[in-house]
Protein backbone atom coordinates (compact mmCIF):
# COMPACT_ATOMS: atom_id res chain seq x y z
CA UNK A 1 142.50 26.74 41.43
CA UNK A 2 143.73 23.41 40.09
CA UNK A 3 142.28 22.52 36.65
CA UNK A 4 141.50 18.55 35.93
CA UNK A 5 141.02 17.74 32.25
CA UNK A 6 139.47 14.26 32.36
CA UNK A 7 139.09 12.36 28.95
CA UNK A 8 138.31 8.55 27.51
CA UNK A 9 141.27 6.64 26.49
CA UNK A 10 142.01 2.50 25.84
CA UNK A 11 138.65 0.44 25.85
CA UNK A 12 137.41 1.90 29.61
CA UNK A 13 140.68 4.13 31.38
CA UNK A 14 140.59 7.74 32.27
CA UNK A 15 143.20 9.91 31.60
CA UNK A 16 143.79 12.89 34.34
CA UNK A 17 145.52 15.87 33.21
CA UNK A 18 145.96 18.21 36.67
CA UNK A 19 147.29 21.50 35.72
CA UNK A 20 148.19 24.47 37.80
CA UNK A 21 147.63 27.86 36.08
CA UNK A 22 149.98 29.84 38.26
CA UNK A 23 152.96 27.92 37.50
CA UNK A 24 151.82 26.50 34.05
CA UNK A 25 152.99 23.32 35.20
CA UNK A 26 150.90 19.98 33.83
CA UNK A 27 151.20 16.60 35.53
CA UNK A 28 149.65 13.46 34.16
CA UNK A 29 148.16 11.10 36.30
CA UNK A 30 149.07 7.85 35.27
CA UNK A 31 150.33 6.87 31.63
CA UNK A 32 147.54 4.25 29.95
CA UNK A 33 147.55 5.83 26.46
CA UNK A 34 150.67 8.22 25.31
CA UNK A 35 149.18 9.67 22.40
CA UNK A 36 146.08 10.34 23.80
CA UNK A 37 147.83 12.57 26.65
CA UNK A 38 150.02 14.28 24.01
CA UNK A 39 146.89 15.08 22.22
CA UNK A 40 144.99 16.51 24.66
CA UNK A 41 147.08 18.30 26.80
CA UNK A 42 148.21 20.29 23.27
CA UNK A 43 144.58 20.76 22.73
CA UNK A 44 144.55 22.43 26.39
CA UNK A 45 147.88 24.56 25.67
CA UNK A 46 149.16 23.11 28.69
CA UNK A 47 152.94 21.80 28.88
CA UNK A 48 153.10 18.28 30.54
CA UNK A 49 155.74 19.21 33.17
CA UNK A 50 155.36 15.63 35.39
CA UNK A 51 153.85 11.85 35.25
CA UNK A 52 152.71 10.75 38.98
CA UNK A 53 152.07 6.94 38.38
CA UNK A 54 149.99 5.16 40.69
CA UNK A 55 151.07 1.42 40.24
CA UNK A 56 152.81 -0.75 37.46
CA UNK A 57 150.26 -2.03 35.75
CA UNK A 58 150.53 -1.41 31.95
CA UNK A 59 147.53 0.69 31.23
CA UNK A 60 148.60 3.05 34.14
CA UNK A 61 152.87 3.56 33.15
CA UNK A 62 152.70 2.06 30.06
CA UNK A 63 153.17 5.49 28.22
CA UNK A 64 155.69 6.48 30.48
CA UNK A 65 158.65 6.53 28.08
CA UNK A 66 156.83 8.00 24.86
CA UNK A 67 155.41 10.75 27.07
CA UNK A 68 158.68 12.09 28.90
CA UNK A 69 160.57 11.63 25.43
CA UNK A 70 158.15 14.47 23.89
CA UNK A 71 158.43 16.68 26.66
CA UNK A 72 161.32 16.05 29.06
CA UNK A 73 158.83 15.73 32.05
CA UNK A 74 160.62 14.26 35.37
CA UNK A 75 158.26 11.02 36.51
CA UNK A 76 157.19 9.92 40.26
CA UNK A 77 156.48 6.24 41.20
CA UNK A 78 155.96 4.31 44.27
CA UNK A 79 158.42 2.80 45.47
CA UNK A 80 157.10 -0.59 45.74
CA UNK A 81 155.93 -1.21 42.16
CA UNK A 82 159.18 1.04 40.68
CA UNK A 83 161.32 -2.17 39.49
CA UNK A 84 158.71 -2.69 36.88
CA UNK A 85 157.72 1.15 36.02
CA UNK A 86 159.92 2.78 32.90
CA UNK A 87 161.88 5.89 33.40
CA UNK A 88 161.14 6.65 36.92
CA UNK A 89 162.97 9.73 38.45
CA UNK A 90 161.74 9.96 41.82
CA UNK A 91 160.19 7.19 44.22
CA UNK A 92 157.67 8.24 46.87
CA UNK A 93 156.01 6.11 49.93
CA UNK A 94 153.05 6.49 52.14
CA UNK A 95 153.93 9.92 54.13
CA UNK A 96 155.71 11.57 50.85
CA UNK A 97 154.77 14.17 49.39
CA UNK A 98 154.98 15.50 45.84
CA UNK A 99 154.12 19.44 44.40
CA UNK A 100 152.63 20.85 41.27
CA UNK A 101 153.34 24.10 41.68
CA UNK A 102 152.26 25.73 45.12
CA UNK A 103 150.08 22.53 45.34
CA UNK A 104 151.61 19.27 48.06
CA UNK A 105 149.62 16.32 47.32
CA UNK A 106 150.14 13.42 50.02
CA UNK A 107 150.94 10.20 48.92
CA UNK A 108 148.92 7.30 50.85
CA UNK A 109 149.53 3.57 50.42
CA UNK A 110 146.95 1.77 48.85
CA UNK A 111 148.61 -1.58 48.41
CA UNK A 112 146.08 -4.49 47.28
CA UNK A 113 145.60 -4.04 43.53
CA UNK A 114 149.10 -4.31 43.44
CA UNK A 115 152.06 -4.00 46.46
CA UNK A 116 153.27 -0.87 46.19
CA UNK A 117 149.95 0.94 44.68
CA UNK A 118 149.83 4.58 45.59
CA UNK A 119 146.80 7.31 45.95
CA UNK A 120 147.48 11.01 45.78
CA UNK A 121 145.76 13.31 47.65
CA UNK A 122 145.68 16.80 47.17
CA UNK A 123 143.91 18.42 50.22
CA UNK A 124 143.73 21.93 49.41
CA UNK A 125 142.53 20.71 46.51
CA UNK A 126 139.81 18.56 48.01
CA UNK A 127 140.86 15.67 45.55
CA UNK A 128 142.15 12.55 45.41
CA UNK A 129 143.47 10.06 42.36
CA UNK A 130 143.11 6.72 43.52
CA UNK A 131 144.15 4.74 40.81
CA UNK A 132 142.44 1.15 40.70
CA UNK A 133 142.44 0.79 44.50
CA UNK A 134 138.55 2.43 44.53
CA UNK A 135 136.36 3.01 41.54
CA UNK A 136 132.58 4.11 42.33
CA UNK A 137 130.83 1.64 44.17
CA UNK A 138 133.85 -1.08 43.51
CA UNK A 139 137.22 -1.69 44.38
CA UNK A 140 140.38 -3.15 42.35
CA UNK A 141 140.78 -6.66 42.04
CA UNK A 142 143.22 -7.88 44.73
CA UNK A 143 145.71 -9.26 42.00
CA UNK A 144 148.77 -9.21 44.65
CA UNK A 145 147.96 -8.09 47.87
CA UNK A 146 146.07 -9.74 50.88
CA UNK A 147 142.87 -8.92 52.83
CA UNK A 148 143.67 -7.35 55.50
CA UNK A 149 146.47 -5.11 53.85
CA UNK A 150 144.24 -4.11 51.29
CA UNK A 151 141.05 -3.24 53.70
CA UNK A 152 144.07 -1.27 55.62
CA UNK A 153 144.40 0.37 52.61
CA UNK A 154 140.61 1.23 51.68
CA UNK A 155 140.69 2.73 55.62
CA UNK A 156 142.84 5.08 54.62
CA UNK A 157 140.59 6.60 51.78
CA UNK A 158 137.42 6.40 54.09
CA UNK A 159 139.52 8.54 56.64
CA UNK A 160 139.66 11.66 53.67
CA UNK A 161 137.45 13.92 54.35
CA UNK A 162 134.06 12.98 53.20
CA UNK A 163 133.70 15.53 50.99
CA UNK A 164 137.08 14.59 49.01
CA UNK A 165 136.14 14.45 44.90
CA UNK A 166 137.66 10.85 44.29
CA UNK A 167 139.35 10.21 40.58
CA UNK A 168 139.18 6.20 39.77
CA UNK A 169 140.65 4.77 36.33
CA UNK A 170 138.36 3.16 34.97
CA UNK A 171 134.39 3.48 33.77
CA UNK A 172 133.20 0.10 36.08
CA UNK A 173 130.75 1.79 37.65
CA UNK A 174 127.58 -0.32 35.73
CA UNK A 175 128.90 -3.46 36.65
CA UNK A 176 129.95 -2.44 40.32
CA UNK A 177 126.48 -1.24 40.47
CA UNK A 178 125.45 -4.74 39.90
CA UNK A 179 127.16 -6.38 42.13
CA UNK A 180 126.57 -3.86 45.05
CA UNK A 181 123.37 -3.92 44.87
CA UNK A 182 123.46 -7.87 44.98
CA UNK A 183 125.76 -7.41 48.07
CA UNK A 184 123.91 -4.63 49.21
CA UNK A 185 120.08 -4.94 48.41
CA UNK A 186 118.11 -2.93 51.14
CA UNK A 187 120.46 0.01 50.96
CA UNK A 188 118.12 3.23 49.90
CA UNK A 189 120.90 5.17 48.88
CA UNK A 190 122.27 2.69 46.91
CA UNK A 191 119.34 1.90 45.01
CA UNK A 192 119.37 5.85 44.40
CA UNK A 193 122.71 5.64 43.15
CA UNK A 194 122.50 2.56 40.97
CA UNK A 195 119.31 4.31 39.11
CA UNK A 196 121.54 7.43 38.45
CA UNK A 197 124.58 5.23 37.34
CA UNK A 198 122.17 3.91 34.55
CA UNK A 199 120.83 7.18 33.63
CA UNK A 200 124.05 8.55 33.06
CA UNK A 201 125.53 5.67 31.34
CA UNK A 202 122.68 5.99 29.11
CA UNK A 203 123.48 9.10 28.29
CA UNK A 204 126.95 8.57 27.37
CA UNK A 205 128.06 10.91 31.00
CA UNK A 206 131.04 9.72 32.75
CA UNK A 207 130.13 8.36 36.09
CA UNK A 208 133.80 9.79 37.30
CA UNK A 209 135.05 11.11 39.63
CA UNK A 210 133.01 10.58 42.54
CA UNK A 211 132.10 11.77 46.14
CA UNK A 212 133.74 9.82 48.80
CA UNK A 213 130.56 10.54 51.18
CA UNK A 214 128.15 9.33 49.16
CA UNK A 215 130.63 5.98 48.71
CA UNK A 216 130.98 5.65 51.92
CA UNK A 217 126.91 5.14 52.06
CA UNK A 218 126.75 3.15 49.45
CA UNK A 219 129.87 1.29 48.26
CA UNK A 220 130.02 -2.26 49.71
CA UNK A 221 134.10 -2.80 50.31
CA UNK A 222 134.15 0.48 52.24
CA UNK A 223 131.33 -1.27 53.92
CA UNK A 224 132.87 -4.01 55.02
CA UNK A 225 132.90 -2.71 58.88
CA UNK A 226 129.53 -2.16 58.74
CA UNK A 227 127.30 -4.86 60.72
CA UNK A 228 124.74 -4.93 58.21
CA UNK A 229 127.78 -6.32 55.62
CA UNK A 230 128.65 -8.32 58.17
CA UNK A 231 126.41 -10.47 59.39
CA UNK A 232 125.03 -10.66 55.21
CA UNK A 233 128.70 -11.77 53.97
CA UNK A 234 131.12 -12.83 57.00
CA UNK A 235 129.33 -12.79 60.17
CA UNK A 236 133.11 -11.63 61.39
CA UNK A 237 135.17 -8.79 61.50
CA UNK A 238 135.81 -6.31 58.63
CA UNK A 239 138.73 -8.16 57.08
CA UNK A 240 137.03 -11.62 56.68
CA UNK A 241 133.58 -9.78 55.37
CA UNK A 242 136.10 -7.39 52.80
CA UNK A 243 137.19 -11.05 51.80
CA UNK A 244 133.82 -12.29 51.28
CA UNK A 245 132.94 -9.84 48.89
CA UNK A 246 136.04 -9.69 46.54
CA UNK A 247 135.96 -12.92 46.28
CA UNK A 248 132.03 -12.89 45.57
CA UNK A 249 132.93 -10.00 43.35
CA UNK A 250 135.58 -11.56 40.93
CA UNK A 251 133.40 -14.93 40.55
CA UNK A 252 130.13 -12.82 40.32
């Protein structure tokens, strides 16, 4: 089976090493911190063979360069953010695919965060790296995209099957929990989840990855089709109550 090595790097990213024992190949997922990668993936014994980025965004590609200097690894971007993504080697679109070994992962378009922002999903696998288009009970802030293209793109993700194991970047998952359960208040199952969230946060426990089932219950932007959403934030159709909340979300 596919191995994911998941460890802490910058002030709140994930790093994602997904390695595939029968070929010994090692792909990165996403670039946010080039040393750290090195570092760990040497810990593992593994050989970083690839870099799938997800967008542009600095603390996703930025160690791009340092990373396929060391170790001669061949990089895959999307197309759409690839003008401002160093030392890409292959572009890929919604509908590509890309391997690891015996393993396909499907690429899906999960524009919003940024244009051209891209999700892998790995269904053998059961798995999915979503970048910053979904964290656990959130969603990326819609720095270039538009409502409706970006609640296209959350559609996609809550068509995976439910019982995908969802990788987000980031450790947002207190905060989101705040803010869902203002959007959100008589959900059971998210109170449930919010109480868990702050247990394991306590803790120091990573509150990554996630189920997509039990975000689909609980997370309000995949929500946003949901009549209970609606009539509390847009008393309209999914798009206009999606827009509600972001924009509740950044100002909240």
């Amino acid at each position: 089976m596919l191995e994911v090595h998941q460890f802490p790097c910058l002030s709140d990213n994930y790093g994602f090493l997904l390695h595939d024992p029968a070929s010994g190949e090692t792909a990165c997922i996403d670039t946010p911190d080039a040393e750290a990668y090195l570092r760990e993936a040497e810990g593992k014994g593994w050989r970083i063979t690839q870099i799938w980025n997800t967008h542009w965004h600095p603390d996703h590609a930025g160690g791009n360069e340092a990373i396929k200097a060391a170790t001669g690894c061949t990089i895959t971007a999307p197309a759409g953010d690839a003008a401002k993504i160093a030392a890409v080697d292959r572009t890929v679109a919604d509908g590509d695919t890309v391997s690891l070994g015996e393993w396909t992962a499907q690429v899906i378009d999960v524009g919003g965060h940024t244009m051209g922002h891209i999700a892998y999903h790995l269904p053998a696998a059961g798995m999915a790296f979503v970048g910053d288009s979904l964290f656990a009970l959130g969603c990326g802030r819609m720095f270039e995209g538009t409502p409706p293209q970006f609640w296209a793109s959350l559609s996609r993700l809550k068509a995976l099957p439910p019982e995908t194991t969802l990788y987000c970047a980031h450790e947002y998952t207190a905060a989101n929990a705040r803010f869902a359960l203002h959007a959100d208040p008589e959900n059971a199952a998210l109170g449930d989840y919010a109480a868990e969230v702050e247990r394991r946060r306590a803790a120091g426990e990573p509150t990554v990855p996630m189920g997509l089932a039990r975000e689909l219950a609980t997370n309000p932007f995949l929500r946003a089709d949901d009549p209970v959403l609606q009539a509390r934030w847009g008393g309209g159709g999914a798009v206009e109550t999606f827009a509600a909340l972001r924009a509740a979300k950044d100002a909240f």
